[in-house]
C-alpha atoms as a PDB file:
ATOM      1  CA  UNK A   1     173.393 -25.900 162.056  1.00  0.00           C
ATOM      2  CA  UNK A   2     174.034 -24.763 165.840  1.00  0.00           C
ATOM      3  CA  UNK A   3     173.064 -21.005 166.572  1.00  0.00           C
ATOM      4  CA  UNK A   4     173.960 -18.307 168.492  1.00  0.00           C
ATOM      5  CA  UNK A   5     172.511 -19.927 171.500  1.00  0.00           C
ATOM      6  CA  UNK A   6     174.228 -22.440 171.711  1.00  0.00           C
ATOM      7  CA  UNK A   7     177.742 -20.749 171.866  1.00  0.00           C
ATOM      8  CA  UNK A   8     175.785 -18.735 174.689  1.00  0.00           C
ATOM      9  CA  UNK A   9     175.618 -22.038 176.153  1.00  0.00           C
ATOM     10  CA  UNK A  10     178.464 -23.243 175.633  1.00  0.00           C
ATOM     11  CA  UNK A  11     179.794 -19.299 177.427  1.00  0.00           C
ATOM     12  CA  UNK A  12     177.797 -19.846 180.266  1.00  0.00           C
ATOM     13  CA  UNK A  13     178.942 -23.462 180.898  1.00  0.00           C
ATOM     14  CA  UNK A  14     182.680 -22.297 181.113  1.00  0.00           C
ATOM     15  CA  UNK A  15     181.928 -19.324 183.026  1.00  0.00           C
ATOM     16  CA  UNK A  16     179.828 -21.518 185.493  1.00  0.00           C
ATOM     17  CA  UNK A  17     183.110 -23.754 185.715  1.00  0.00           C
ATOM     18  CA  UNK A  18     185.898 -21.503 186.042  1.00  0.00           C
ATOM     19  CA  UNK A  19     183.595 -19.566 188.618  1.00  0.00           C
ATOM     20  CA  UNK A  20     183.470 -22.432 190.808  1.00  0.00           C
ATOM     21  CA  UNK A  21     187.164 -23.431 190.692  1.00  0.00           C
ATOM     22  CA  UNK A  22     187.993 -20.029 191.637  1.00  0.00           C
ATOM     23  CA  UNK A  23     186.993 -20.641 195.422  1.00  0.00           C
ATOM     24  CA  UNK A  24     189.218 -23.949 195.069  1.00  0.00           C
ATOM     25  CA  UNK A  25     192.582 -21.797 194.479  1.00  0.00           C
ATOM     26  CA  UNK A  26     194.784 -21.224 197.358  1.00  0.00           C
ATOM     27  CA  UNK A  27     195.395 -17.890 198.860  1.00  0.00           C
ATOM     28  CA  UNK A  28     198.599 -19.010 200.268  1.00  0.00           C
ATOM     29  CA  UNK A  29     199.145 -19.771 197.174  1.00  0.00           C
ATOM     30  CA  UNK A  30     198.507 -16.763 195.627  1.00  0.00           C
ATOM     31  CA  UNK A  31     200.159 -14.996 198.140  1.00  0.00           C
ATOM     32  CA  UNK A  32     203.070 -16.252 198.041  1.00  0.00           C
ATOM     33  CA  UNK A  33     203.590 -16.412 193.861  1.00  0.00           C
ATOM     34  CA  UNK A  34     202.447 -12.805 194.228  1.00  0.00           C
ATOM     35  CA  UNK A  35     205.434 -12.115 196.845  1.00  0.00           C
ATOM     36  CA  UNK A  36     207.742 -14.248 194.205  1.00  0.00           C
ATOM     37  CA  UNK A  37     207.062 -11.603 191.404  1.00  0.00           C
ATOM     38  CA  UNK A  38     207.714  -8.919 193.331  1.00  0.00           C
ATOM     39  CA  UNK A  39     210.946  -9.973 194.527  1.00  0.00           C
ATOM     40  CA  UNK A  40     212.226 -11.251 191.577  1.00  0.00           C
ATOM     41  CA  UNK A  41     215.085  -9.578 189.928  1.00  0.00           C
ATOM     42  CA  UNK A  42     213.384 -10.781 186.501  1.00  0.00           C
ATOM     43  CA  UNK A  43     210.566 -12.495 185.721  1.00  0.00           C
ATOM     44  CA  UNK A  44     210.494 -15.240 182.545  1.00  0.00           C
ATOM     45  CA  UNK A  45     207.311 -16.873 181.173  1.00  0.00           C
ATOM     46  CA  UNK A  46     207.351 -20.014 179.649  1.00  0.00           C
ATOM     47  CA  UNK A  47     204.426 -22.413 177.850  1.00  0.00           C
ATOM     48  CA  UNK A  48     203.277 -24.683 174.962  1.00  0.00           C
ATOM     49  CA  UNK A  49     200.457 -24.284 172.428  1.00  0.00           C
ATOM     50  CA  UNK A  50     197.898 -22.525 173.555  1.00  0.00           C
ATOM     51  CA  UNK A  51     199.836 -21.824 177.042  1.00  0.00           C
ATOM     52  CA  UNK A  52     202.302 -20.161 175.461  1.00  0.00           C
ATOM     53  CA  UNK A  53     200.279 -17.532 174.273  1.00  0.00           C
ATOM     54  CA  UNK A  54     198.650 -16.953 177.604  1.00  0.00           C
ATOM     55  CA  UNK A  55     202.383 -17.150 178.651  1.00  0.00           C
ATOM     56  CA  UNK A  56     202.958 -14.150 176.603  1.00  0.00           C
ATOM     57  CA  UNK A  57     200.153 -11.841 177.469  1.00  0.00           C
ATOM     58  CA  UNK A  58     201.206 -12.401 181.093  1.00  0.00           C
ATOM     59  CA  UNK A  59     204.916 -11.480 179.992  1.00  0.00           C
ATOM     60  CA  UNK A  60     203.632  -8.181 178.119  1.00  0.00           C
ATOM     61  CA  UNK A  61     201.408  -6.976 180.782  1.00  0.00           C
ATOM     62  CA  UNK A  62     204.204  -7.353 183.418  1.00  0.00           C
ATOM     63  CA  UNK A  63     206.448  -5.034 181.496  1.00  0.00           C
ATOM     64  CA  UNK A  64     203.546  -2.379 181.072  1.00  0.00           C
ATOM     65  CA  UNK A  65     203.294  -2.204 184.830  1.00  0.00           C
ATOM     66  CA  UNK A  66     206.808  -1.795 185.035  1.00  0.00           C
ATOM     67  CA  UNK A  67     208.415  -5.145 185.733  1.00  0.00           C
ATOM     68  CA  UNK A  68     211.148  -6.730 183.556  1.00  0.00           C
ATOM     69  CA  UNK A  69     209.783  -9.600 181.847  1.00  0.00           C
ATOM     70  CA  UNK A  70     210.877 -12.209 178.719  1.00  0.00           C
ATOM     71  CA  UNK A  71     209.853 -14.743 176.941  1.00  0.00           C
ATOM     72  CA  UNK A  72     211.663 -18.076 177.140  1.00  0.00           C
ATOM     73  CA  UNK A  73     213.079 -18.695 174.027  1.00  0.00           C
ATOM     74  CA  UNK A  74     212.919 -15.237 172.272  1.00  0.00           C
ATOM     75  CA  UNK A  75     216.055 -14.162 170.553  1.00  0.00           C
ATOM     76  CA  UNK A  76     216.390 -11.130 172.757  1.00  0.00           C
ATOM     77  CA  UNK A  77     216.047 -12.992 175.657  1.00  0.00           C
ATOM     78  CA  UNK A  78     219.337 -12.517 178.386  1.00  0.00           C
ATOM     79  CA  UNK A  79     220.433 -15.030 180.465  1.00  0.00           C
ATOM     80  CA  UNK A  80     218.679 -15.769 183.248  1.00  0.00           C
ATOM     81  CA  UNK A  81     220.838 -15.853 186.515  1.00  0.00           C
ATOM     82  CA  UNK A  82     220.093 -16.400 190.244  1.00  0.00           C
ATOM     83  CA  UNK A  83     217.603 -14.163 191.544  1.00  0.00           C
ATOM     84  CA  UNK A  84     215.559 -13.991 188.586  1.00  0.00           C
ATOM     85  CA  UNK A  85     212.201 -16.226 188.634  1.00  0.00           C
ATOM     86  CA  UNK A  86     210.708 -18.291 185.750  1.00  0.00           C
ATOM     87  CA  UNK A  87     206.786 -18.778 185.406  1.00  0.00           C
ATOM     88  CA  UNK A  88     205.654 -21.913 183.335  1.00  0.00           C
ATOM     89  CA  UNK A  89     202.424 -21.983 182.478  1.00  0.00           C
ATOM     90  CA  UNK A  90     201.215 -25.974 181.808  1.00  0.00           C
ATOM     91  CA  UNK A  91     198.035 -27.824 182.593  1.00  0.00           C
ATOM     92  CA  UNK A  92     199.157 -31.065 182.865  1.00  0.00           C
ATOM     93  CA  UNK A  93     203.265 -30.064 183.977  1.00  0.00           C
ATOM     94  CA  UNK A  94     204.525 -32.859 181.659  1.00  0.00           C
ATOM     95  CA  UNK A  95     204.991 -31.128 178.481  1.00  0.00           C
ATOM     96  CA  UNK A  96     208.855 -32.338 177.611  1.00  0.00           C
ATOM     97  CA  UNK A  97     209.978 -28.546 176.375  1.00  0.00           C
ATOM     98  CA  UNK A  98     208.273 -27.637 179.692  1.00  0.00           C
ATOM     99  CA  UNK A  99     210.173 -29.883 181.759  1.00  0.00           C
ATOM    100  CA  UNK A 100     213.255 -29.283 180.246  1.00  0.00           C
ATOM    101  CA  UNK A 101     212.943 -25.014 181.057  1.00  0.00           C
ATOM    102  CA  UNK A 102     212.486 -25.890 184.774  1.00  0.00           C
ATOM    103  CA  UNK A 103     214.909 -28.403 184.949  1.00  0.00           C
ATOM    104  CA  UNK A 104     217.271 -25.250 183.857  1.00  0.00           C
ATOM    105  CA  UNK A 105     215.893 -23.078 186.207  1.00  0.00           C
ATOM    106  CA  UNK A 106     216.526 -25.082 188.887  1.00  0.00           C
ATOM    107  CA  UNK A 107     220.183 -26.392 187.685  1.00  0.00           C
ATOM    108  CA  UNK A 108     220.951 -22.120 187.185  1.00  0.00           C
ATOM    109  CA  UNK A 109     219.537 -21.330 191.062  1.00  0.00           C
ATOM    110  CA  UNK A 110     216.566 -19.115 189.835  1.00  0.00           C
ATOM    111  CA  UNK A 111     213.077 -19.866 191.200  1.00  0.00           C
ATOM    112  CA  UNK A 112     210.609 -21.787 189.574  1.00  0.00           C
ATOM    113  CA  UNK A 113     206.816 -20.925 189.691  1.00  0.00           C
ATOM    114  CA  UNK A 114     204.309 -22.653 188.162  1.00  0.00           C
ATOM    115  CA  UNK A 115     200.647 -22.513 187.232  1.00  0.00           C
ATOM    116  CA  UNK A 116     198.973 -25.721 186.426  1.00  0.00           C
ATOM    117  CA  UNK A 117     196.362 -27.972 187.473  1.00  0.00           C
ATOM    118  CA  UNK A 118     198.417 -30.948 188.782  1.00  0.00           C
ATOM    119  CA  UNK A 119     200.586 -30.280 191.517  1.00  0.00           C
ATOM    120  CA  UNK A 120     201.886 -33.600 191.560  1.00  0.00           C
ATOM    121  CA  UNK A 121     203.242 -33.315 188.146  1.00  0.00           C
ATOM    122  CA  UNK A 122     207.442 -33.565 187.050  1.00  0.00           C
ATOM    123  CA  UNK A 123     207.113 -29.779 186.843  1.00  0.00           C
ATOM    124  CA  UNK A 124     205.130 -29.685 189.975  1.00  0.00           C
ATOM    125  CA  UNK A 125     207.629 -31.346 191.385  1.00  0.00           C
ATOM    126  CA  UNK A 126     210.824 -28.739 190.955  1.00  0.00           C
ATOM    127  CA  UNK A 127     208.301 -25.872 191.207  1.00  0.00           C
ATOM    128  CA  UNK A 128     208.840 -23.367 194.708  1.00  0.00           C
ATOM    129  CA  UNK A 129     205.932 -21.970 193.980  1.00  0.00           C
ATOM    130  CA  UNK A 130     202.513 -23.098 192.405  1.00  0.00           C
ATOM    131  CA  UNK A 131     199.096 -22.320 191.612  1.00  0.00           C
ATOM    132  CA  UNK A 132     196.898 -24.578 191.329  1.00  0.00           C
ATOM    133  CA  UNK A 133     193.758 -24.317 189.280  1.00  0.00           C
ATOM    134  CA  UNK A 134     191.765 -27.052 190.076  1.00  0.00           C
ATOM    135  CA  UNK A 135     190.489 -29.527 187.482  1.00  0.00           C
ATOM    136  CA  UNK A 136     189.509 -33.295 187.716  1.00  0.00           C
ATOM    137  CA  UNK A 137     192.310 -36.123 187.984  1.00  0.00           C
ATOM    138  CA  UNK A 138     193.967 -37.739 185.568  1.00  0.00           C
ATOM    139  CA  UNK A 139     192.691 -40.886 184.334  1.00  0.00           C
ATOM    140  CA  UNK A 140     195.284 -44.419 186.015  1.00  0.00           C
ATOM    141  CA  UNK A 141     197.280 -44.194 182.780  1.00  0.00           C
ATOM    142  CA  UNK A 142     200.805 -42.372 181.890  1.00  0.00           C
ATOM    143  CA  UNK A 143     199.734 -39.053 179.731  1.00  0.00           C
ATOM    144  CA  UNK A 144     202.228 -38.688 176.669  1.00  0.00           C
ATOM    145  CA  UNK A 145     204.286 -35.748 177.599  1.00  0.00           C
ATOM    146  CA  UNK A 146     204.714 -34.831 173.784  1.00  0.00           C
ATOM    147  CA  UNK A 147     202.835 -31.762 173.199  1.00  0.00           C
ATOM    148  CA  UNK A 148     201.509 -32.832 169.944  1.00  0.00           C
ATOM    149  CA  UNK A 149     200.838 -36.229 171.184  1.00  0.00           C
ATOM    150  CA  UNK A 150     198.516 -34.932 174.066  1.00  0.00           C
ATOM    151  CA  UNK A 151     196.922 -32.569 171.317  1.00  0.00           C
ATOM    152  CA  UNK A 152     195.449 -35.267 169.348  1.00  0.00           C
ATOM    153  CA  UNK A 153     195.118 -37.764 172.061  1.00  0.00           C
ATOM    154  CA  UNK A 154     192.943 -35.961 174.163  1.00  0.00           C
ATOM    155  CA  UNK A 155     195.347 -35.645 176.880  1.00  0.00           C
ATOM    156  CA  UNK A 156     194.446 -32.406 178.558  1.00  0.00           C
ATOM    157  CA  UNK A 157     191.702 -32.760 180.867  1.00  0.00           C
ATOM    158  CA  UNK A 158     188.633 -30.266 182.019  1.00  0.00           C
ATOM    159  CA  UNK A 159     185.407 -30.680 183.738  1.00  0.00           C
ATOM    160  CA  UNK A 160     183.727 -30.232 180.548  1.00  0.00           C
ATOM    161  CA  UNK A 161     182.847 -31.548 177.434  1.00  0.00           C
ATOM    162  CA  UNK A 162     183.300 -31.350 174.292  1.00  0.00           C
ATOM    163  CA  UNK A 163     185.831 -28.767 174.906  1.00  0.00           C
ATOM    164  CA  UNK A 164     187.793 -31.064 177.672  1.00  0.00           C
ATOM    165  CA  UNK A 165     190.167 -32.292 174.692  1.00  0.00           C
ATOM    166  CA  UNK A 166     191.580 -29.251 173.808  1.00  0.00           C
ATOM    167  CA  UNK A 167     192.677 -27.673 177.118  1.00  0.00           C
ATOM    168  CA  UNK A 168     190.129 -25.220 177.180  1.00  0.00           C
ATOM    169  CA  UNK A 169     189.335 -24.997 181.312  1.00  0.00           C
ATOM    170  CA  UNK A 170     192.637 -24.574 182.214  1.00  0.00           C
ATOM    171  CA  UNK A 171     193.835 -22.038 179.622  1.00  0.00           C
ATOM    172  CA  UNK A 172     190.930 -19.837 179.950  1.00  0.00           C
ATOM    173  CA  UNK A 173     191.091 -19.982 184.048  1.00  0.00           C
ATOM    174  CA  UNK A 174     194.944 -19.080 183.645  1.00  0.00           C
ATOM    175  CA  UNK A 175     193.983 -16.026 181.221  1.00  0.00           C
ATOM    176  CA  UNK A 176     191.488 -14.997 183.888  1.00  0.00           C
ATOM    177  CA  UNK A 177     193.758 -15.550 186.819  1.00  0.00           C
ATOM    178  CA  UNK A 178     197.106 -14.142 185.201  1.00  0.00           C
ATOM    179  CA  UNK A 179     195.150 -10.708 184.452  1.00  0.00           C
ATOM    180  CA  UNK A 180     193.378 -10.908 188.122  1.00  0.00           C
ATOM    181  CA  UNK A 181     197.122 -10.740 189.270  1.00  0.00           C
ATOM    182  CA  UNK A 182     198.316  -7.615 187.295  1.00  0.00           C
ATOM    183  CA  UNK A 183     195.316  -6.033 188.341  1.00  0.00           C
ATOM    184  CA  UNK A 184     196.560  -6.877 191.914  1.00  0.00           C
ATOM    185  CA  UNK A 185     200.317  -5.920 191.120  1.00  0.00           C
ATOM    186  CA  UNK A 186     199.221  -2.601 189.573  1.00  0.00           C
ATOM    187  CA  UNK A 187     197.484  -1.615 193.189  1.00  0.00           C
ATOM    188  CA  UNK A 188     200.511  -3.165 195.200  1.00  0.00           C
ATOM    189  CA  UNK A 189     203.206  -1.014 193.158  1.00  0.00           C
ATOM    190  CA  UNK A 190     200.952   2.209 192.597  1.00  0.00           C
ATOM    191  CA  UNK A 191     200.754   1.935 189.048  1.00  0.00           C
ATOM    192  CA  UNK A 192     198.382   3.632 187.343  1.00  0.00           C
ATOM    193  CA  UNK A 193     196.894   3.359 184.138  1.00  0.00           C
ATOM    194  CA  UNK A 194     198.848   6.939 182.397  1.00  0.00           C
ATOM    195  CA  UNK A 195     201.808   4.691 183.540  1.00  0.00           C
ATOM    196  CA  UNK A 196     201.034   1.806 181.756  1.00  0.00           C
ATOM    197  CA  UNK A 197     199.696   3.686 178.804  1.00  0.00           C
ATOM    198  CA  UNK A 198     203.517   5.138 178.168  1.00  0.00           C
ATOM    199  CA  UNK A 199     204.662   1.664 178.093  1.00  0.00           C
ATOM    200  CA  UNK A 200     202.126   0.831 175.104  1.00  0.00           C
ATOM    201  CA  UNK A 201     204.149  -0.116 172.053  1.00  0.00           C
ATOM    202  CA  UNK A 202     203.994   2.837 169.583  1.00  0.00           C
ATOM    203  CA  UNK A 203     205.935   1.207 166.594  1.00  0.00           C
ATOM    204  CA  UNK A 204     203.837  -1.518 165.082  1.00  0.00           C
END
């Protein structure tokens, strides 16, 4: 039976990773998604899986510094309208409900930003904006771009295994990078932390 050291090991060996691939980000890049929040009228977030929770975070600690955020597909969700901007969060930027929310987006003249770790991809594509976490290329083969398909197939891709299957570099970089940035926003727009602690939600 493995121990405690090695899921020390296995801590070290993602932390290694994602510390590398952090000098491999753009700061145009990052500059100019930043710029994109800030001037958005409202921000969406938008993922799959394990994406979609990351997704969510990002969309809750927006509205504790103040911003007006939703998630895509939430039954309190308004209309989105031009000027707002809509953040999908996908590894690969194939995942078919994925596609589908920036092919909206762009039909309904909001902006489209995008954190992945293919550029290149149909999502990548549409996107104005994008940041790019780095990971290795795809193999010369078409990636199924059902979610479930990928899931079991092995179809998300990381530097390292046996974690590479599951998607685990690029969610845990996006965690780290989507918290980085509200850190960031919160010095930009002066907010400090007795502000964010009266957004809290007190009725749980």
């Amino acid at each position: 039976m493995s121990g405690c050291g090695d899921v020390k090991m296995n801590m070290r060996t993602m932390t290694d990773e994602i510390s590398r691939r952090i000098e491999e980000i753009s700061d145009d890049e990052i500059s100019s998604f930043t710029s994109s929040i800030l001037t958005a009228r409202r921000i969406y977030v938008a993922g799959a899986g394990r994406s979609g929770l990351i997704a969510r975070a990002f969309a809750m600690r927006l509205m504790h510094i103040g911003l007006e955020s939703y998630v895509v597909g939430e039954t309190v969700t308004p209309a989105m309208e031009p000027g707002d901007a809509v953040v999908v969060f996908s590894g690969t930027g194939e995942t078919n409900s994925m596609v589908d929310i920036a092919e909206s987006t762009k039909a309904l003249g909001g902006t489209l930003c995008l954190i992945t770790s293919h550029r290149g991809s149909s999502i990548g594509k549409l996107a104005d904006y994008i940041v790019e976490i780095p990971s290795e290329p795809p193999e010369d083969r078409e990636w199924p771009n059902t979610f479930e398909v990928r899931q079991l197939t092995g179809g998300y891709k990381s530097l390292f295994q046996p974690l590479a299957a599951i998607g685990t570099f690029f969610e845990t970089a996006a965690m780290i990078f989507s918290d980085a940035l509200i850190a960031d926003l919160m010095d930009i727009r002066k907010c400090g932390i007795e502000e964010v602690m009266k957004r809290l939600s007190n009725i749980q």
